[in-house]
PDB file of N, CA and C in Angstrom:
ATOM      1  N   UNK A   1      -4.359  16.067 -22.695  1.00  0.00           N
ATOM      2  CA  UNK A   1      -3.157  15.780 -21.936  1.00  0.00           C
ATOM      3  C   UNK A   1      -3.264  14.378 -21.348  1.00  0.00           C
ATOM      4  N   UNK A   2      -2.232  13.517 -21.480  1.00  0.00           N
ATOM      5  CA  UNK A   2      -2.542  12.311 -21.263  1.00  0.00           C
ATOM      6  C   UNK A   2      -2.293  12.015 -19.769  1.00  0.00           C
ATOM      7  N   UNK A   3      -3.227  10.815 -19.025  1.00  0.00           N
ATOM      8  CA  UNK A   3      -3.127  10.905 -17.252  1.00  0.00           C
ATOM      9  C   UNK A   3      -1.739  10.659 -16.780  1.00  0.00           C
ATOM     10  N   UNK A   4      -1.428  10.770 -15.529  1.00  0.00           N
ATOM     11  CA  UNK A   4      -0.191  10.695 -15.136  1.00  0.00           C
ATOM     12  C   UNK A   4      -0.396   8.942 -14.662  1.00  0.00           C
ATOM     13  N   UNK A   5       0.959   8.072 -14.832  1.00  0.00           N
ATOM     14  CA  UNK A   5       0.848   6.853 -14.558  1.00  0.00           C
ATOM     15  C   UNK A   5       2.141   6.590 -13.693  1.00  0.00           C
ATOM     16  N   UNK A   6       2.208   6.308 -12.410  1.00  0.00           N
ATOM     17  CA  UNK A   6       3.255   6.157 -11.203  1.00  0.00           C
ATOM     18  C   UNK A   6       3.052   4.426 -10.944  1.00  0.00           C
ATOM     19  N   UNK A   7       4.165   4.091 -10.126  1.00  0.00           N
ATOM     20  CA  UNK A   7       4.563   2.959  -9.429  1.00  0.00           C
ATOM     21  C   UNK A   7       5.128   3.180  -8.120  1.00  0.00           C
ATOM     22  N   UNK A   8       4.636   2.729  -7.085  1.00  0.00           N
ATOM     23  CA  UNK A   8       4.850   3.343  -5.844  1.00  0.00           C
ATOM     24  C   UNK A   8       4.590   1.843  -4.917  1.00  0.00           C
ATOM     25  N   UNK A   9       4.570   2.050  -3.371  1.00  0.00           N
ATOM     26  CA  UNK A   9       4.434   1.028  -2.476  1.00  0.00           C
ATOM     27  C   UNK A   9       3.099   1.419  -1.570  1.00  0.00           C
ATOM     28  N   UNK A  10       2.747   0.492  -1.141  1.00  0.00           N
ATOM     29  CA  UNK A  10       1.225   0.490  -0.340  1.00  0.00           C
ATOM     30  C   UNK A  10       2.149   0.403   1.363  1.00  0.00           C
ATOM     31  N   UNK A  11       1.285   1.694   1.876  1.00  0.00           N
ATOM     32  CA  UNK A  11       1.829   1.906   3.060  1.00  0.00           C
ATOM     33  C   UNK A  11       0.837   1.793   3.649  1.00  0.00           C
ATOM     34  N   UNK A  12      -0.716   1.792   3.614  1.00  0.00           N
ATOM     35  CA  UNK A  12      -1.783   1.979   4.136  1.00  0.00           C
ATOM     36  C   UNK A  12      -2.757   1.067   3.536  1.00  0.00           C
ATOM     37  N   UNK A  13      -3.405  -0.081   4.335  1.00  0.00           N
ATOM     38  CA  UNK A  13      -4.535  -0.434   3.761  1.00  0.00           C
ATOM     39  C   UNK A  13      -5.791  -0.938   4.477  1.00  0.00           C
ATOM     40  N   UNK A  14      -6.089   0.333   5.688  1.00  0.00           N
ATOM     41  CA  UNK A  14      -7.093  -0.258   6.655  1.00  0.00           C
ATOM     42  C   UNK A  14      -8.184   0.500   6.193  1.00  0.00           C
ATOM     43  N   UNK A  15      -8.599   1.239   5.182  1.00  0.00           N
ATOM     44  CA  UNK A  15      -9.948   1.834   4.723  1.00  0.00           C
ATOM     45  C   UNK A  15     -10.269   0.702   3.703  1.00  0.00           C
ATOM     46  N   UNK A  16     -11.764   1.064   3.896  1.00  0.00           N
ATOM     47  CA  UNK A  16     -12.236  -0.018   2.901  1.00  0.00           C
ATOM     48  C   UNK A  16     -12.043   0.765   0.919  1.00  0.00           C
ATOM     49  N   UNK A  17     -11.730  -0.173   0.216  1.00  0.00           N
ATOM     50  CA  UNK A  17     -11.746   0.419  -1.296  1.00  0.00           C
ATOM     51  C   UNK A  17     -10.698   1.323  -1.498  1.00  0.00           C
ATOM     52  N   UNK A  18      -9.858   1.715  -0.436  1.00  0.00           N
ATOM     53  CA  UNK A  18      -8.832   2.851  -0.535  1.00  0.00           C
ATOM     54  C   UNK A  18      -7.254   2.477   0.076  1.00  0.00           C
ATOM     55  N   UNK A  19      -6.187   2.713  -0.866  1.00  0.00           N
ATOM     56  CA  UNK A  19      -5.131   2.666  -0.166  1.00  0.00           C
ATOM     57  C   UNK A  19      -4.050   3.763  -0.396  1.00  0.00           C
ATOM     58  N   UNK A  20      -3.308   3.766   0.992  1.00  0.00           N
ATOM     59  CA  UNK A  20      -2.218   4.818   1.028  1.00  0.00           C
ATOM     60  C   UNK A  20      -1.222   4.154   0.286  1.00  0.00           C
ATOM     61  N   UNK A  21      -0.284   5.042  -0.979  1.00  0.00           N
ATOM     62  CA  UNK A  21       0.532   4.563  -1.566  1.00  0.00           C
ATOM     63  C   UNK A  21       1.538   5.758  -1.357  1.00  0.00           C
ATOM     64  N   UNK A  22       3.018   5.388  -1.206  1.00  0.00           N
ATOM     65  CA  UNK A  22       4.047   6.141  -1.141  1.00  0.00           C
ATOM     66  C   UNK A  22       4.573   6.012  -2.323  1.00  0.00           C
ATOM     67  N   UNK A  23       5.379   6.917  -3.254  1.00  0.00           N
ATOM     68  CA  UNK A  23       5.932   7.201  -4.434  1.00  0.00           C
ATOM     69  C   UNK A  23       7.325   7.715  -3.646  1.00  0.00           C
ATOM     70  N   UNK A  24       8.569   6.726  -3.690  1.00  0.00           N
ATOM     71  CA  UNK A  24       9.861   7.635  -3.567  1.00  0.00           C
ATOM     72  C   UNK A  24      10.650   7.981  -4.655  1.00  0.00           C
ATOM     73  N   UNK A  25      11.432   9.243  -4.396  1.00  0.00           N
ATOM     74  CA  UNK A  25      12.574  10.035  -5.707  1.00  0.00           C
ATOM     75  C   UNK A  25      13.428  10.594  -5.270  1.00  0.00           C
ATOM     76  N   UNK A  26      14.587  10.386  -5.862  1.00  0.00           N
ATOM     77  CA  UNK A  26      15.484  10.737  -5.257  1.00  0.00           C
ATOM     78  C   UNK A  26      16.245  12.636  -6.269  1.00  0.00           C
ATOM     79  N   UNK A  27      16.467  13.474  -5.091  1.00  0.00           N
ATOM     80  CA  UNK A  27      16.665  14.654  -6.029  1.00  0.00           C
ATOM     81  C   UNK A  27      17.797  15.112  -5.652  1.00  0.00           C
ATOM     82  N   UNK A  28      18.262  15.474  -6.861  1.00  0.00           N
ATOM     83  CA  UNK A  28      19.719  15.943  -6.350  1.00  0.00           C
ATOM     84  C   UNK A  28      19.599  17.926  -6.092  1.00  0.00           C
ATOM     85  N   UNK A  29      20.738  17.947  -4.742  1.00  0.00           N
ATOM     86  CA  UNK A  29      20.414  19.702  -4.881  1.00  0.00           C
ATOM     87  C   UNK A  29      21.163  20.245  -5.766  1.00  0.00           C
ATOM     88  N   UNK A  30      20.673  21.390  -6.156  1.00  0.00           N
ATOM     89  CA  UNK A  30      20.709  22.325  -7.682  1.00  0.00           C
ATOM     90  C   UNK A  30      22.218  23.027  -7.288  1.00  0.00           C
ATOM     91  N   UNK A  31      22.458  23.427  -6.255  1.00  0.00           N
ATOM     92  CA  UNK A  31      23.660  23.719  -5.337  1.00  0.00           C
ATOM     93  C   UNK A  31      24.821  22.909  -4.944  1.00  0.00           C
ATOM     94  N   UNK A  32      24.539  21.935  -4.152  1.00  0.00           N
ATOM     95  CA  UNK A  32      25.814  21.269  -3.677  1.00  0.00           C
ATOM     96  C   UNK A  32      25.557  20.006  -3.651  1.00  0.00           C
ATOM     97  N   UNK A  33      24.550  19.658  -4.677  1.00  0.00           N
ATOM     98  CA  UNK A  33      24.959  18.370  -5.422  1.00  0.00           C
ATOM     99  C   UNK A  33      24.520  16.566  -4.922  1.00  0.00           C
ATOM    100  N   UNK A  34      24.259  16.996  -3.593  1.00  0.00           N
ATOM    101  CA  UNK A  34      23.619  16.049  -2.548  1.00  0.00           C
ATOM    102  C   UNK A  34      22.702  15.493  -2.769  1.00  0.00           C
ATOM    103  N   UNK A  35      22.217  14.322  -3.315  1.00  0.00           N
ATOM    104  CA  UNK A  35      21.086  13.735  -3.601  1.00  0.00           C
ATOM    105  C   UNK A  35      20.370  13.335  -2.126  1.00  0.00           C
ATOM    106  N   UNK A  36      19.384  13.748  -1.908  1.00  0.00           N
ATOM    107  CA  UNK A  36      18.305  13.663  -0.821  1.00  0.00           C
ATOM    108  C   UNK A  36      17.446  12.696  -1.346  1.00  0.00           C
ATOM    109  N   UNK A  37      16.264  12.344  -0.310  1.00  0.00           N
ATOM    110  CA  UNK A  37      14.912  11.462  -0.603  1.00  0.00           C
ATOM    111  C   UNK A  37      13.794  12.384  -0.580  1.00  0.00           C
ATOM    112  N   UNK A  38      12.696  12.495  -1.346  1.00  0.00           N
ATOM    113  CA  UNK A  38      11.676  13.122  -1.247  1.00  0.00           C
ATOM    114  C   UNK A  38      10.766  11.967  -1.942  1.00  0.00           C
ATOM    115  N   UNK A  39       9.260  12.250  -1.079  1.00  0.00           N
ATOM    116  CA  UNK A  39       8.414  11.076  -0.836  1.00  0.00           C
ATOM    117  C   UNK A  39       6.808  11.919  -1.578  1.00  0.00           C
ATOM    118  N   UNK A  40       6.044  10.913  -2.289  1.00  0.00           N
ATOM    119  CA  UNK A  40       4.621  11.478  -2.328  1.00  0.00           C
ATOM    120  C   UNK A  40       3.734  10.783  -1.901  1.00  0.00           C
ATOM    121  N   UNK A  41       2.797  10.793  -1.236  1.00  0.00           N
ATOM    122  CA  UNK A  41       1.745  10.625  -0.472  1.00  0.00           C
ATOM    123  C   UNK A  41       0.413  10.138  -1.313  1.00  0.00           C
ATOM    124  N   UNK A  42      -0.322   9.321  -2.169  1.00  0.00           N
ATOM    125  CA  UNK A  42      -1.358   9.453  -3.078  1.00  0.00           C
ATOM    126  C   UNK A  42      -2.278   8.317  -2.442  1.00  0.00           C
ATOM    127  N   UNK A  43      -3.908   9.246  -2.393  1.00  0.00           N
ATOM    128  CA  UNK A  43      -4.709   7.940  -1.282  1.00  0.00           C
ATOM    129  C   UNK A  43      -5.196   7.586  -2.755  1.00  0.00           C
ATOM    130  N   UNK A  44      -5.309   6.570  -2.794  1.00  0.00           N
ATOM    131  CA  UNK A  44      -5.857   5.405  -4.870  1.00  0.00           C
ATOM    132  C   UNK A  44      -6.656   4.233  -4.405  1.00  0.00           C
ATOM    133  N   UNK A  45      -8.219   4.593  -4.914  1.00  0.00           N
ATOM    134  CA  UNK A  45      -9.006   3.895  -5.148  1.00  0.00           C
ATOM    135  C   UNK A  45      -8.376   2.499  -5.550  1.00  0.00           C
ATOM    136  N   UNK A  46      -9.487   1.543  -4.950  1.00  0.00           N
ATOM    137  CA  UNK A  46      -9.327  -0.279  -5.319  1.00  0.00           C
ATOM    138  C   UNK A  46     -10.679  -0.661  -4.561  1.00  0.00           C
ATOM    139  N   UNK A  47     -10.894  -0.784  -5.989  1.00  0.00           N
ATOM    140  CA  UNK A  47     -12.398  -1.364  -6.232  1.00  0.00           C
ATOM    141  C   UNK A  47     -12.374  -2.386  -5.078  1.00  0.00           C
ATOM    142  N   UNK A  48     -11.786  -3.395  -5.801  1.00  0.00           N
ATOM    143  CA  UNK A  48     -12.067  -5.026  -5.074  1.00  0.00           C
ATOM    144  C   UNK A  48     -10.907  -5.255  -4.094  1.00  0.00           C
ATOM    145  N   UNK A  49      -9.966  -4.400  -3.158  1.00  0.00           N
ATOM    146  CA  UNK A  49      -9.380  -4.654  -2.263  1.00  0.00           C
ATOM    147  C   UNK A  49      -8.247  -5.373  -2.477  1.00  0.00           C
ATOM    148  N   UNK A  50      -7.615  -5.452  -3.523  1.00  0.00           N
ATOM    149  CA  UNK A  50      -7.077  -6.623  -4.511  1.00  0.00           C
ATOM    150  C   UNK A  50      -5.400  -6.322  -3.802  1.00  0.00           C
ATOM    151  N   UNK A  51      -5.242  -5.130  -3.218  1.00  0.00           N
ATOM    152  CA  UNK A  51      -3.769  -4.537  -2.990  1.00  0.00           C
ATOM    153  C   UNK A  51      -3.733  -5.251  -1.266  1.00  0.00           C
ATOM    154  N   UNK A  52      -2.225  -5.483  -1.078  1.00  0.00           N
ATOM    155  CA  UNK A  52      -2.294  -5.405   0.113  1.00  0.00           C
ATOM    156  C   UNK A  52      -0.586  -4.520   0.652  1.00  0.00           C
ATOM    157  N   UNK A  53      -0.447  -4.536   2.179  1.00  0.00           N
ATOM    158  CA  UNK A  53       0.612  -3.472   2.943  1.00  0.00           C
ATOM    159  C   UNK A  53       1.645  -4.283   1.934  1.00  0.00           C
ATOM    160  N   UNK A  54       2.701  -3.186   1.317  1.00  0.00           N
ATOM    161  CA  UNK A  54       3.366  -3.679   0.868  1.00  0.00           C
ATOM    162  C   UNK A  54       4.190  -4.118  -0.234  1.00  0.00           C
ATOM    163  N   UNK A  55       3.062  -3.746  -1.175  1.00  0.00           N
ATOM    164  CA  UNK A  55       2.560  -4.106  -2.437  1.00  0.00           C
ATOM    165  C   UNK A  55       3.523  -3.331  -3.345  1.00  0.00           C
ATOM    166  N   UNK A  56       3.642  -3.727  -4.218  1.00  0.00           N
ATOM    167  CA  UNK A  56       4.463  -2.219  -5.014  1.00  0.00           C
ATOM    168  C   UNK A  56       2.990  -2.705  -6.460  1.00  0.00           C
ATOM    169  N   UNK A  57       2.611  -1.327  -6.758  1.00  0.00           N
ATOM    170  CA  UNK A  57       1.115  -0.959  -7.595  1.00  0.00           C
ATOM    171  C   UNK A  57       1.531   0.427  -8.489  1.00  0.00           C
ATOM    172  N   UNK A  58       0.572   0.091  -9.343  1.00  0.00           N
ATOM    173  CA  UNK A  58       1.132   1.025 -10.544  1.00  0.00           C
ATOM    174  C   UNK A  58      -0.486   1.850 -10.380  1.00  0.00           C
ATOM    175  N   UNK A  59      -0.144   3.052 -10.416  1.00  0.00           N
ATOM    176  CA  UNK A  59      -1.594   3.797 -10.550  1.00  0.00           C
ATOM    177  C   UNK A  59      -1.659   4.747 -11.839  1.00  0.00           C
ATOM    178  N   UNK A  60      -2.676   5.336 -11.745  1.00  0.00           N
ATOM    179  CA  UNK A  60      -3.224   6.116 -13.034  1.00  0.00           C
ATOM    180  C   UNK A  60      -4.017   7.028 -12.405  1.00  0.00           C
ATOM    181  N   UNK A  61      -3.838   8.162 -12.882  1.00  0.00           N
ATOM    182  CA  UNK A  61      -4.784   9.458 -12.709  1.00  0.00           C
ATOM    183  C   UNK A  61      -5.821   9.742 -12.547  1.00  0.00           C
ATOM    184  N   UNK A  62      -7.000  10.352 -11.998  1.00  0.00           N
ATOM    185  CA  UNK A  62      -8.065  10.133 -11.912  1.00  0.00           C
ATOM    186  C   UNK A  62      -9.263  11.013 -11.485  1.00  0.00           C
ATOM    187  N   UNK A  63     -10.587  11.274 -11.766  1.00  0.00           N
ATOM    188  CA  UNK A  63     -11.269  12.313 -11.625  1.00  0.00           C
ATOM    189  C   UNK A  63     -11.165  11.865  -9.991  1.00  0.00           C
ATOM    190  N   UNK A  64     -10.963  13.201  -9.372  1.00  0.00           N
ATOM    191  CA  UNK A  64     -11.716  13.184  -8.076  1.00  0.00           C
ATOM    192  C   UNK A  64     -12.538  12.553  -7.332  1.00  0.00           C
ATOM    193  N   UNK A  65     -12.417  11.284  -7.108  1.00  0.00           N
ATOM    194  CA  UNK A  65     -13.767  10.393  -5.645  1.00  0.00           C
ATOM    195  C   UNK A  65     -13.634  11.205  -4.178  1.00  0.00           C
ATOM    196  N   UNK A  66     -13.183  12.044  -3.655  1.00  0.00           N
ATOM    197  CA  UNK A  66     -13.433  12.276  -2.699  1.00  0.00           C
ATOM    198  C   UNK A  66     -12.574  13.754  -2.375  1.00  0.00           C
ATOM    199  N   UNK A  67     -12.181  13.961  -0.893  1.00  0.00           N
ATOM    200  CA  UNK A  67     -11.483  15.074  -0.610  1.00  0.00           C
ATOM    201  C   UNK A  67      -9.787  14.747  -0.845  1.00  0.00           C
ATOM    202  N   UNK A  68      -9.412  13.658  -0.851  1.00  0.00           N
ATOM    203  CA  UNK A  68      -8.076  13.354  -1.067  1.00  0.00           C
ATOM    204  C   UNK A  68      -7.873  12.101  -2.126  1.00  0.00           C
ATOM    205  N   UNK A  69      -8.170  11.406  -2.150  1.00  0.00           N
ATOM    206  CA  UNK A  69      -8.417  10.222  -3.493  1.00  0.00           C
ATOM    207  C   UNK A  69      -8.295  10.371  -5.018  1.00  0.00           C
ATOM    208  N   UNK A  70      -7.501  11.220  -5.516  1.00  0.00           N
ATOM    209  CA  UNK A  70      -7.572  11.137  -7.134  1.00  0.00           C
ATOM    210  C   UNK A  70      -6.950  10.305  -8.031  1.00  0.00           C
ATOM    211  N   UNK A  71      -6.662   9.129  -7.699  1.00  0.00           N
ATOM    212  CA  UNK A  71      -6.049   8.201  -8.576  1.00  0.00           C
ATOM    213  C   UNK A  71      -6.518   6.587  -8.303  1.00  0.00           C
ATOM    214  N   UNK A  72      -6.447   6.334  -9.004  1.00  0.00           N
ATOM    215  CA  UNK A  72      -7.054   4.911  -9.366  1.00  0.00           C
ATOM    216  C   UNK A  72      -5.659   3.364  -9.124  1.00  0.00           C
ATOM    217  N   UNK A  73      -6.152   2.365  -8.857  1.00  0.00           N
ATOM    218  CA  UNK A  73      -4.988   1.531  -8.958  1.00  0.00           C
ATOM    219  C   UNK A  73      -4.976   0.816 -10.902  1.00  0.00           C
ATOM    220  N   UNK A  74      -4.731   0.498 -11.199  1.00  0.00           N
ATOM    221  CA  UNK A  74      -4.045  -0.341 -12.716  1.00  0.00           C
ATOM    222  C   UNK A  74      -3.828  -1.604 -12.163  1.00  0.00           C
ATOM    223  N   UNK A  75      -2.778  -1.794 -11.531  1.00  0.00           N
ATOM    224  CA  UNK A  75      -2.506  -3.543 -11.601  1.00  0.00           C
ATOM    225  C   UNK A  75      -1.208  -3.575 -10.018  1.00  0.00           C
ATOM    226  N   UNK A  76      -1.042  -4.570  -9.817  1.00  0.00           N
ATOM    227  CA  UNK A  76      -0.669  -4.667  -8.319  1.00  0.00           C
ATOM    228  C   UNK A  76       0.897  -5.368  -9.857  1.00  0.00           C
ATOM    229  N   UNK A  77       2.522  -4.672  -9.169  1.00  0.00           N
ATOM    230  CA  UNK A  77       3.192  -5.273  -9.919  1.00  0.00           C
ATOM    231  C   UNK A  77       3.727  -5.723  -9.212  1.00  0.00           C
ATOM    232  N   UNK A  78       4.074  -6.039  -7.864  1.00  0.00           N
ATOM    233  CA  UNK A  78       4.684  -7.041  -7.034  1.00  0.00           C
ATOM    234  C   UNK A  78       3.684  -7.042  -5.859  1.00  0.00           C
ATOM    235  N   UNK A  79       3.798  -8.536  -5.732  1.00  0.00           N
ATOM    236  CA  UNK A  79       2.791  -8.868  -3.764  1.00  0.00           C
ATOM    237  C   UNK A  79       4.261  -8.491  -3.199  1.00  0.00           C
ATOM    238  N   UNK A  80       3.739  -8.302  -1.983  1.00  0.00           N
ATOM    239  CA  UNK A  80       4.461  -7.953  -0.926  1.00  0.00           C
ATOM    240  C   UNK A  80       5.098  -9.338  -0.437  1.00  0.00           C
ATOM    241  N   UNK A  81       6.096  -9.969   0.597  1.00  0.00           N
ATOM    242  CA  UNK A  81       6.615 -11.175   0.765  1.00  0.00           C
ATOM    243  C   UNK A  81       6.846 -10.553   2.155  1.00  0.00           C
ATOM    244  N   UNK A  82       6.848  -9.944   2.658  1.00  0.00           N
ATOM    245  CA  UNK A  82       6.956  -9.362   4.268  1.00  0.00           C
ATOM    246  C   UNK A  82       6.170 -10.528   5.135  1.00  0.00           C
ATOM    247  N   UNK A  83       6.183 -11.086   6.143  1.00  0.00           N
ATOM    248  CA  UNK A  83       5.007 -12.042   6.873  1.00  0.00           C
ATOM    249  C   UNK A  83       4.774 -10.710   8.664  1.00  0.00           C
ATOM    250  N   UNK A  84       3.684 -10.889   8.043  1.00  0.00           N
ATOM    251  CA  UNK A  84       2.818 -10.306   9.463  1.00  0.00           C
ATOM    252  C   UNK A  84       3.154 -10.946  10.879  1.00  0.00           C
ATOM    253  N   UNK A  85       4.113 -10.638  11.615  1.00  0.00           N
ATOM    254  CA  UNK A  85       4.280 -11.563  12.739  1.00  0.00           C
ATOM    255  C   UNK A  85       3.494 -11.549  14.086  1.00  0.00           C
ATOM    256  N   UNK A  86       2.414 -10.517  13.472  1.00  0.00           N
ATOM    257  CA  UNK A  86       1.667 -10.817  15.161  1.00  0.00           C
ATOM    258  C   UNK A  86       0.386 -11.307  14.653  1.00  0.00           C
ATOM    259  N   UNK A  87       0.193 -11.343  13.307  1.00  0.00           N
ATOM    260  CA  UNK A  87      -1.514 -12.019  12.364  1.00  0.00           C
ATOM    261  C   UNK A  87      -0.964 -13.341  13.088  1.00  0.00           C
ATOM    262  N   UNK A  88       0.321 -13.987  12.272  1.00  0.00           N
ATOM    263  CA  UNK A  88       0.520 -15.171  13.116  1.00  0.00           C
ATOM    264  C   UNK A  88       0.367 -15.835  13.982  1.00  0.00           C
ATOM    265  N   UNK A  89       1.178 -15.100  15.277  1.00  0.00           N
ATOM    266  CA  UNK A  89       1.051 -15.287  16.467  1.00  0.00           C
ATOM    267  C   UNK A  89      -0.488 -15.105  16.899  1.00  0.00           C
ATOM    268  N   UNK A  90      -0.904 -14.256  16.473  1.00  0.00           N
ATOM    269  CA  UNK A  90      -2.682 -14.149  16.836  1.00  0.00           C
ATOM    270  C   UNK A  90      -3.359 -15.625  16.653  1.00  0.00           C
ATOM    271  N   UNK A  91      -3.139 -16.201  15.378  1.00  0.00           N
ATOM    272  CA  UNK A  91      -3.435 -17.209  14.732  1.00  0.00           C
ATOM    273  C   UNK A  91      -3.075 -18.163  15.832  1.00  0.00           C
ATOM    274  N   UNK A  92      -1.625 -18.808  16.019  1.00  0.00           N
ATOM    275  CA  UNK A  92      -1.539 -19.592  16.337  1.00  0.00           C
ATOM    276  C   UNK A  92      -2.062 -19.568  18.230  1.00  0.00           C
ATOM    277  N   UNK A  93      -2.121 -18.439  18.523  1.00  0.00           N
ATOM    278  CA  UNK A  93      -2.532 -18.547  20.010  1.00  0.00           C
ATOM    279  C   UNK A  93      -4.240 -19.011  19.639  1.00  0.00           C
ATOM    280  N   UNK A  94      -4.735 -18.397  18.776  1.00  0.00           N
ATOM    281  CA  UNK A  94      -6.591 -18.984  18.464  1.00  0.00           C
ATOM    282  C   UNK A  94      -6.182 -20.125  18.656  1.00  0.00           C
ATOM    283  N   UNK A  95      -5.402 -21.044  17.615  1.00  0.00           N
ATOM    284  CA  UNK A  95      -5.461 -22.113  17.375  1.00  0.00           C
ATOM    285  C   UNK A  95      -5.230 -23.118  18.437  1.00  0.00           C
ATOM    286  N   UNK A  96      -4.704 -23.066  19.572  1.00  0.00           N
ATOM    287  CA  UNK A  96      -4.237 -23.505  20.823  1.00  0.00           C
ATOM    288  C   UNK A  96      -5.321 -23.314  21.584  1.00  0.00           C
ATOM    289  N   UNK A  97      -5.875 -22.811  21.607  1.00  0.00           N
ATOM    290  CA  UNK A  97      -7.485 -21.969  22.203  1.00  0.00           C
ATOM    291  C   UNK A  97      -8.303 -23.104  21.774  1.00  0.00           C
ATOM    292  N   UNK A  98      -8.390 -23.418  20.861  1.00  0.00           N
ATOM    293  CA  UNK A  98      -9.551 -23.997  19.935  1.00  0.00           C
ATOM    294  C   UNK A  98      -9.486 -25.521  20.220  1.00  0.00           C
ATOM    295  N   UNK A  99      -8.022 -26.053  20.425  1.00  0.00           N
ATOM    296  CA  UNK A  99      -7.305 -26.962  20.686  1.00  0.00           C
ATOM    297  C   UNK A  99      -7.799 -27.607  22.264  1.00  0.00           C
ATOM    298  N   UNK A 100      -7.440 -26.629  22.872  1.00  0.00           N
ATOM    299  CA  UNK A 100      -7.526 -26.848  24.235  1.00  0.00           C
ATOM    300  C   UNK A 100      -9.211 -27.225  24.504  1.00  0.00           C
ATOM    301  N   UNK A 101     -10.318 -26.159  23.754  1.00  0.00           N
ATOM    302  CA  UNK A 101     -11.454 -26.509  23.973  1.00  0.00           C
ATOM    303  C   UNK A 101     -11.891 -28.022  23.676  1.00  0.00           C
ATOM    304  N   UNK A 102     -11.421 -28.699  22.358  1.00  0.00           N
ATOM    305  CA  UNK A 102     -11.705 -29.576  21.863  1.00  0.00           C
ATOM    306  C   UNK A 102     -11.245 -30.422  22.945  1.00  0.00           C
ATOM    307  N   UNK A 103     -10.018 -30.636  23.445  1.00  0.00           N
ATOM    308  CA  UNK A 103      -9.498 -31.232  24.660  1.00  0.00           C
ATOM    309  C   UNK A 103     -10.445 -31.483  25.379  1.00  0.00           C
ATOM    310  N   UNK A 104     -11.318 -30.624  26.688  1.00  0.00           N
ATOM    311  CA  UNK A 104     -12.040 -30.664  27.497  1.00  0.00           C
ATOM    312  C   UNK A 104     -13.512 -30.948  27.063  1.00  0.00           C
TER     313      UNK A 104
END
């Protein structure tokens, strides 16, 4: 049986080698016709950290690494373009810091 292969978004990436990826689908009810959102949850190995928040990543199926982890990443198919606005601000307050020392 051949592995299952998804494309989903990186919602999680503060473990080391591991990220939370969301898979959304949209289903229509069998009844009254209403297309809803339903979401999957898949924690996917990365070797070299290569994914980041954001990401849209294609995964592949995978023996078991742990208690929740069964899938692997394939290839990152879009970077994310979102900007972190408090990495920034973190940044630029260091940098004023660093500034000021050199000053005195």
């Amino acid at each position: 049986m051949p592995k299952k292969v998804l494309v989903g978004r990186v919602t999680g990436d503060k473990q080391d080698k591991t990220r939370r990826v969301e898979i959304a689908r949209r289903i229509r009810h069998p009844l009254y016709g209403k297309y809803y959102s339903r979401r999957m949850v898949c924690h996917v190995h990365d070797e070299n950290n290569e994914s980041g928040l954001g990401d849209r990543v294609e995964i592949i199926e995978s023996r078991p690494r742990s208690k929740t982890k069964r899938w692997e990443l394939v290839r990152i198919v879009e970077k994310s373009t979102e900007v972190d606005v408090a990495a920034l601000k973190a940044a630029r307050e260091q940098a004023a810091h660093l500034q000021e020392q050199e000053d005195s």
